[in-house]
C-alpha atoms as a PDB file:
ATOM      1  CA  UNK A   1       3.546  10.619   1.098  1.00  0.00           C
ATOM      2  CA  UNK A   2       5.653   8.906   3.635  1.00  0.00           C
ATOM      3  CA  UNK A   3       5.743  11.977   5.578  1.00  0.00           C
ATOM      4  CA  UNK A   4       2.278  13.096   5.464  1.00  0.00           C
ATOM      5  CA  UNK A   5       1.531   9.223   6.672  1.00  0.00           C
ATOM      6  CA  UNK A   6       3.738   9.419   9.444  1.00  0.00           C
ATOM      7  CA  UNK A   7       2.477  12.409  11.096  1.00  0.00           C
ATOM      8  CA  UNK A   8      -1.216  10.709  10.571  1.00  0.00           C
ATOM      9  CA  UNK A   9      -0.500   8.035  12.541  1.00  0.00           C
ATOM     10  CA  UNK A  10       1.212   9.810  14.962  1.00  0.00           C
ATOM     11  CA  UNK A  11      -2.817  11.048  16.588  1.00  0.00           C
ATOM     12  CA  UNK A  12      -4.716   7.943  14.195  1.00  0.00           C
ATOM     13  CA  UNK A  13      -4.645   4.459  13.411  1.00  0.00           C
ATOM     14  CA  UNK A  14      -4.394   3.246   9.881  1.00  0.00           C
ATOM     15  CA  UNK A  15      -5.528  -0.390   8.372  1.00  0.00           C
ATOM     16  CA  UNK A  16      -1.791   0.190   6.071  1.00  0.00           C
ATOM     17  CA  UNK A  17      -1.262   2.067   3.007  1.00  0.00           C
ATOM     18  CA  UNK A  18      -0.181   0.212  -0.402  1.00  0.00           C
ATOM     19  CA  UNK A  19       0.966   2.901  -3.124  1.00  0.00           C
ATOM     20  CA  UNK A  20       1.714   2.004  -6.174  1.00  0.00           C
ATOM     21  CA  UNK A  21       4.587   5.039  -8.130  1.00  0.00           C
ATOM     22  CA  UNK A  22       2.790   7.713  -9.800  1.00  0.00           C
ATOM     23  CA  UNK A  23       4.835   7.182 -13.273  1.00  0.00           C
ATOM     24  CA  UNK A  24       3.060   3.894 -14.106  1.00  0.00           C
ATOM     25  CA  UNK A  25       0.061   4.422 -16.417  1.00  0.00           C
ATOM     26  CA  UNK A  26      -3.210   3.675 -14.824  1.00  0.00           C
ATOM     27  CA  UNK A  27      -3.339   0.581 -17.529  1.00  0.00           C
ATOM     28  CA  UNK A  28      -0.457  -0.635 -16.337  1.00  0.00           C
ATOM     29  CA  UNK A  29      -1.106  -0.642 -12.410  1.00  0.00           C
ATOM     30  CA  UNK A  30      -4.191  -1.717 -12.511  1.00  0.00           C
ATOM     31  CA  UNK A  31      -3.633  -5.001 -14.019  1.00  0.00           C
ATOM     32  CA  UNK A  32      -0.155  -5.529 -12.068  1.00  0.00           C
ATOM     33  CA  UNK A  33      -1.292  -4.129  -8.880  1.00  0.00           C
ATOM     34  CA  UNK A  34      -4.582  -6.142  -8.179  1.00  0.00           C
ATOM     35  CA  UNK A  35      -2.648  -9.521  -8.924  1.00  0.00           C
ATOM     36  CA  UNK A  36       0.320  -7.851  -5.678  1.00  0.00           C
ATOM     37  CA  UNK A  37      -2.729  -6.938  -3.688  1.00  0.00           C
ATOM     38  CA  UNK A  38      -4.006 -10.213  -4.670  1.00  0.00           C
ATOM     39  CA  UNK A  39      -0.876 -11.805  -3.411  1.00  0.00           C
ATOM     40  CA  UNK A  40      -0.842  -9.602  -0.095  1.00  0.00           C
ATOM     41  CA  UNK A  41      -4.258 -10.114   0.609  1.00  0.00           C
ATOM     42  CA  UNK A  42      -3.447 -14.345   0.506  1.00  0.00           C
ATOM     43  CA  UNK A  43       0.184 -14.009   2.276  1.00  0.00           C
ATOM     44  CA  UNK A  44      -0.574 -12.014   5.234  1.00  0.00           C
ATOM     45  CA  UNK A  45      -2.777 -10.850   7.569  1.00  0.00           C
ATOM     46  CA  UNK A  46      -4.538  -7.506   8.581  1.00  0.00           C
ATOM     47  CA  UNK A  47      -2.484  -6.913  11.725  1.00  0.00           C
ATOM     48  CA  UNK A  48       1.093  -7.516   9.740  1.00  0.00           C
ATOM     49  CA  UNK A  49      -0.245  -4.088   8.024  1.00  0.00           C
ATOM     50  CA  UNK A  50      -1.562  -1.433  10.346  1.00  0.00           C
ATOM     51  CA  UNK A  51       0.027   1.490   9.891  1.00  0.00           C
ATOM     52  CA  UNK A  52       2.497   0.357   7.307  1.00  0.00           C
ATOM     53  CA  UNK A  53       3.116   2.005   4.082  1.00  0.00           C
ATOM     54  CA  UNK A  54       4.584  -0.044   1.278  1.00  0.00           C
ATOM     55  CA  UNK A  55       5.237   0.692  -2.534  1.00  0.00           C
ATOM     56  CA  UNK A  56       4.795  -2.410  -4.890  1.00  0.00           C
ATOM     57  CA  UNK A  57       7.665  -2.111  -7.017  1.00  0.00           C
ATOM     58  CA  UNK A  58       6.293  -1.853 -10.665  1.00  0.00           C
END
């Protein structure tokens, strides 16, 4: 992923990129991850984001 996201903002701009790990079940991140994009979404703003890529640590 980081790669792939690299090269499309190489040409593209991107609003940021939150992923959350693939081994987490989808029970799991949902609950956790909309409280950290909860969190995000009250700490920061837009522009601290664009075309960033970040993995909330689960």
């Amino acid at each position: 992923m980081p790669r792939h996201f690299s090269q499309y903002i190489v040409a593209r701009t991107s609003s940021g990129v939150i992923v959350v790990p693939k081994a987490v079940p989808i029970g799991i991140a949902v609950d956790i991850a909309v409280e950290d994009l909860v969190l995000v979404w009250a700490a920061s703003n837009a522009e601290e984001w664009r075309n960033r890529l970040a993995w909330i640590p689960l």
